[in-house]
C-alpha atoms as a PDB file:
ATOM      1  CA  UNK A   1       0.000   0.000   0.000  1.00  0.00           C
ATOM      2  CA  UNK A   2       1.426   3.174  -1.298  1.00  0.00           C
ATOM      3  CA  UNK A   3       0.604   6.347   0.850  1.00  0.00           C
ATOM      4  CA  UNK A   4       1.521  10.119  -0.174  1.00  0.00           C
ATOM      5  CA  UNK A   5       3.417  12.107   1.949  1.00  0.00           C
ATOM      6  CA  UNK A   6       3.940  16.065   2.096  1.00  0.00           C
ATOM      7  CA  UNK A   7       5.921  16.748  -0.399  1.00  0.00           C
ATOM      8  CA  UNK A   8       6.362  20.786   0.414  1.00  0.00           C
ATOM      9  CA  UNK A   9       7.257  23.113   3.132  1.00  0.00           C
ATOM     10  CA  UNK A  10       9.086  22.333   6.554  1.00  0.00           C
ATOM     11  CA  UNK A  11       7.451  19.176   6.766  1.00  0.00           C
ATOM     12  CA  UNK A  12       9.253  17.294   3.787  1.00  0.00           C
ATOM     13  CA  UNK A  13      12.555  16.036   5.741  1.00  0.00           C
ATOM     14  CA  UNK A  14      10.075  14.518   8.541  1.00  0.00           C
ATOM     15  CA  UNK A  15       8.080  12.963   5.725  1.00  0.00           C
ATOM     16  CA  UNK A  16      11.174  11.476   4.276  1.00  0.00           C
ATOM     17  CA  UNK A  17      12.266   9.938   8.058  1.00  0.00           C
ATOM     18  CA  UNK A  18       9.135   8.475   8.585  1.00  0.00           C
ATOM     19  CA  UNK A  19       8.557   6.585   5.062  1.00  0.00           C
ATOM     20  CA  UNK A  20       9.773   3.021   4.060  1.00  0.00           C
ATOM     21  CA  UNK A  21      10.688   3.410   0.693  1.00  0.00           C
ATOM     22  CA  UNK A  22      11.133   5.848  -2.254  1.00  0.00           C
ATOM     23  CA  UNK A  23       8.679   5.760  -5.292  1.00  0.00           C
ATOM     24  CA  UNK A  24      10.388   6.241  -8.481  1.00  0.00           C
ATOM     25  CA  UNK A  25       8.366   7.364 -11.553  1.00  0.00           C
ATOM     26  CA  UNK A  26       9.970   8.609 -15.091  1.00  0.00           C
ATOM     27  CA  UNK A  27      11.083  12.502 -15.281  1.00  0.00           C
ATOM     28  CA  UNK A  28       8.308  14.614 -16.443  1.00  0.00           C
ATOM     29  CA  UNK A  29       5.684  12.424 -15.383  1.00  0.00           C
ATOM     30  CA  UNK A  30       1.940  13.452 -14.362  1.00  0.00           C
ATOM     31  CA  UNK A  31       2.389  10.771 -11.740  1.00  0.00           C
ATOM     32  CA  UNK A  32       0.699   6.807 -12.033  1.00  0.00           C
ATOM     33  CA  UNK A  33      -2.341   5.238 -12.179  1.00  0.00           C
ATOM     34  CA  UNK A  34      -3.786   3.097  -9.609  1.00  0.00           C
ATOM     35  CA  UNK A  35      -2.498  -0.754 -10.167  1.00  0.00           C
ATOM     36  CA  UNK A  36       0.553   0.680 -12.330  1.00  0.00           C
ATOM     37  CA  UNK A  37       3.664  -1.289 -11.902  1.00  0.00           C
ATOM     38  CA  UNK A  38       6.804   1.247 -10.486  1.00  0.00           C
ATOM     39  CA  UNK A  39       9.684   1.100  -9.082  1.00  0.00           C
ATOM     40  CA  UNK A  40      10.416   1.631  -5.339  1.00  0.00           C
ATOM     41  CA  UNK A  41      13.406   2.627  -3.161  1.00  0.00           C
ATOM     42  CA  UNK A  42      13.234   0.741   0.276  1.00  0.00           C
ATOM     43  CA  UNK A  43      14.895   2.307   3.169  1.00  0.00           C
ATOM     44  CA  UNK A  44      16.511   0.473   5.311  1.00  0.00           C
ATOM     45  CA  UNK A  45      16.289   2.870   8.622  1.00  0.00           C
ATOM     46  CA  UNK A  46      12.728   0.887   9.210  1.00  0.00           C
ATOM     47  CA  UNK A  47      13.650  -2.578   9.395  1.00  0.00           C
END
């Protein structure tokens, strides 16, 4: 399950500390559609 965070203002850096993983979609992009296969980034700080 794939959950936005905040991607502007002060509260970027926490939302980058408190995900799992990165979401990678192509440069330029409008963003995905629901059941799209992409590419994700885990981080490992949450294991």
């Amino acid at each position: 399950k794939i959950i936005p965070t905040r991607t502007t203002g002060s509260g970027v850096v926490y939302s980058i500390i408190d995900s799992q993983g990165i979401l990678e979609i192509e440069e330029n992009s409008e963003g995905v559609e629901a059941g799209e296969e992409v590419k994700v980034r885990l981080l490992r700080w949450f294991e």
